[in-house]
Protein backbone atom coordinates (compact mmCIF):
# COMPACT_ATOMS: atom_id res chain seq x y z
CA UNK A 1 0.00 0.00 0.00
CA UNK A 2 2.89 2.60 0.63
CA UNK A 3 4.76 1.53 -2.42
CA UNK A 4 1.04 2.66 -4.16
CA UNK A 5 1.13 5.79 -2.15
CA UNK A 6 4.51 6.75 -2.93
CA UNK A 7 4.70 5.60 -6.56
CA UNK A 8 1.47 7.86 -6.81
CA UNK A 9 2.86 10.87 -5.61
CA UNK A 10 5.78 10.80 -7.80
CA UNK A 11 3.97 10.99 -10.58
CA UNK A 12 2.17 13.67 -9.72
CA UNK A 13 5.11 15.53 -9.25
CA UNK A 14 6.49 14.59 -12.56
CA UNK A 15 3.01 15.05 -14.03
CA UNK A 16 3.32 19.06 -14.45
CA UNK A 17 6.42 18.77 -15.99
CA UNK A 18 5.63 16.55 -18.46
CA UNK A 19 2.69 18.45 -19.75
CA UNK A 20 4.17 22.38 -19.86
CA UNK A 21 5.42 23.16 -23.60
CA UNK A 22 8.09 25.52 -24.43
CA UNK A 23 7.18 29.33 -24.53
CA UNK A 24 7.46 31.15 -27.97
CA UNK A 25 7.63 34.27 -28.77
CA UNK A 26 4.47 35.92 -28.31
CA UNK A 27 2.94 37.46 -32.24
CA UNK A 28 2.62 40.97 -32.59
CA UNK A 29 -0.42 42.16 -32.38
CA UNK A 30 -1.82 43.81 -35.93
CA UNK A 31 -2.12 47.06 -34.79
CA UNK A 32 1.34 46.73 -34.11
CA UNK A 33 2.45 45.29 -37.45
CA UNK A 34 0.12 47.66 -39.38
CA UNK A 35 0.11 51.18 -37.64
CA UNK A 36 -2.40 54.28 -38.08
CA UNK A 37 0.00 56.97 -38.01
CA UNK A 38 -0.73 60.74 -38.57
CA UNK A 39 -4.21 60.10 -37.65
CA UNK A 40 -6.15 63.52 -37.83
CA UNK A 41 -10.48 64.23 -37.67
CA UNK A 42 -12.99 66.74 -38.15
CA UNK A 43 -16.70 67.19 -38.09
CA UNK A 44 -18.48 67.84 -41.09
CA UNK A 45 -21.99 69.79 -40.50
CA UNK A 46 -23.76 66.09 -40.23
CA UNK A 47 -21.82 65.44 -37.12
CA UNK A 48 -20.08 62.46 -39.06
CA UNK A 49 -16.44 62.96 -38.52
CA UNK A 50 -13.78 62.88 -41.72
CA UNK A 51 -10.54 61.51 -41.20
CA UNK A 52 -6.81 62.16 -42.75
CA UNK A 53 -4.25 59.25 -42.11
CA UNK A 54 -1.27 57.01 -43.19
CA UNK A 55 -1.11 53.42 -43.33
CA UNK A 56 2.22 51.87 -42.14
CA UNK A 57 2.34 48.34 -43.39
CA UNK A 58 5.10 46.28 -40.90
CA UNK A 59 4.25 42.90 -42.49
CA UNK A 60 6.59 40.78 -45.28
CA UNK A 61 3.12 40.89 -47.21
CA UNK A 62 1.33 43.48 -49.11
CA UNK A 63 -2.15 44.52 -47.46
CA UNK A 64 -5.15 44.71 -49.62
CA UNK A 65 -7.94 46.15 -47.47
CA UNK A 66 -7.64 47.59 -44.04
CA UNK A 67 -10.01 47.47 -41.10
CA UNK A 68 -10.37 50.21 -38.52
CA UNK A 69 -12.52 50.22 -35.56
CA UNK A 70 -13.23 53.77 -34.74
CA UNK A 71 -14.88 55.77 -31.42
CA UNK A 72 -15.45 58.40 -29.91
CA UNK A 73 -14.23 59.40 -25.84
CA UNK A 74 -12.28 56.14 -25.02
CA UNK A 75 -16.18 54.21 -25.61
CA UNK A 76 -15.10 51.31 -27.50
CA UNK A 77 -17.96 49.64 -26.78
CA UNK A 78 -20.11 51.54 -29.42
CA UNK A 79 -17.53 51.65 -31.81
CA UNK A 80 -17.90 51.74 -35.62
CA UNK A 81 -16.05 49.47 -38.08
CA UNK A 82 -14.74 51.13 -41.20
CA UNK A 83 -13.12 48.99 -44.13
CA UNK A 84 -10.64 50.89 -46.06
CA UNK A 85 -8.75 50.14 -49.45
CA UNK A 86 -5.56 51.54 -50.44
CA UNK A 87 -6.12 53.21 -54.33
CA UNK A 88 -4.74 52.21 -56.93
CA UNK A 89 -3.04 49.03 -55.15
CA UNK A 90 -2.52 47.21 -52.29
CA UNK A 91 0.28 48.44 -49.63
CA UNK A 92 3.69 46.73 -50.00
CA UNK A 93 5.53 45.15 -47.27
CA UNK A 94 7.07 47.67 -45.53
CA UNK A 95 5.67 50.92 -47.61
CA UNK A 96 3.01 53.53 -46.09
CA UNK A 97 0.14 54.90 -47.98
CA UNK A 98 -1.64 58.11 -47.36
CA UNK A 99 -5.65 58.58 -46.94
CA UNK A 100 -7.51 60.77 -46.62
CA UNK A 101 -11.42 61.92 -46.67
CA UNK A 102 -12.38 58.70 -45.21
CA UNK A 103 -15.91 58.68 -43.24
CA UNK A 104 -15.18 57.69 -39.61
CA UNK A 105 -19.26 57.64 -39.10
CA UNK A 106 -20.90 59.36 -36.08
CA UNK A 107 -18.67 61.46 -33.75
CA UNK A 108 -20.51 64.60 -32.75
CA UNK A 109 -18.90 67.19 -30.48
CA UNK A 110 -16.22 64.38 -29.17
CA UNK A 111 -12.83 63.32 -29.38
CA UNK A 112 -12.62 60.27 -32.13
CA UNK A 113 -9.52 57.68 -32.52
CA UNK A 114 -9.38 54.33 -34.44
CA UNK A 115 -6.73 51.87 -34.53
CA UNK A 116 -6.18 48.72 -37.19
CA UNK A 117 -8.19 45.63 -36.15
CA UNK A 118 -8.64 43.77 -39.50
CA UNK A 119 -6.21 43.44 -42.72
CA UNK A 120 -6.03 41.18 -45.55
């Protein structure tokens, strides 16, 4: 019965260390790889806001269409998604593109900001 005991609690002590796998470096994360820079808004007289921007594309691939998610005073929770695409091609690898006059939807009388949450 103590051999059972004791045999038992060496496994579980080698248990742990038989299931943990080797930590990797952790991915970027997109907005990191593909960065809103420049980022600039104002309100038209509809209260939708207008925004001026680059594009910085980190990645070894070129980007086709961008997605933004866009709010207004730090309330990401009623954010809007905007889908952008870079005229008259994609975005190399490494290369920026400028935009600009790109609806940002509803902001009224607040502060907006977006950041990069979609790319293909």
């Amino acid at each position: 019965m103590r051999l059972i005991l004791a045999a038992s609690y060496l496994i579980s002590l080698a248990t742990p260390g038989l299931c943990q796998t080797s930590t990797t470096a952790a991915e970027p994360r997109l907005s990191e790889q593909i960065r809103l820079e420049a980022f600039q808004s104002h309100k038209r007289g509809d209260n939708y806001g207008i925004a001026s921007f680059a594009i910085s594309n980190g990645t070894d691939k070129p980007v086709n269409s961008i997605e933004l998610t866009c709010w207004v005073d730090d309330d990401r929770g009623h954010a809007t998604k905007v889908l952008v695409w870079p005229s008259p091609d994609a975005i190399p690898a490494h290369a920026s593109q400028q935009f600009s006059n790109v609806n940002i939807g509803l902001i009224g009388d607040s502060r907006s900001a977006c950041e990069v949450t979609g790319a293909q």
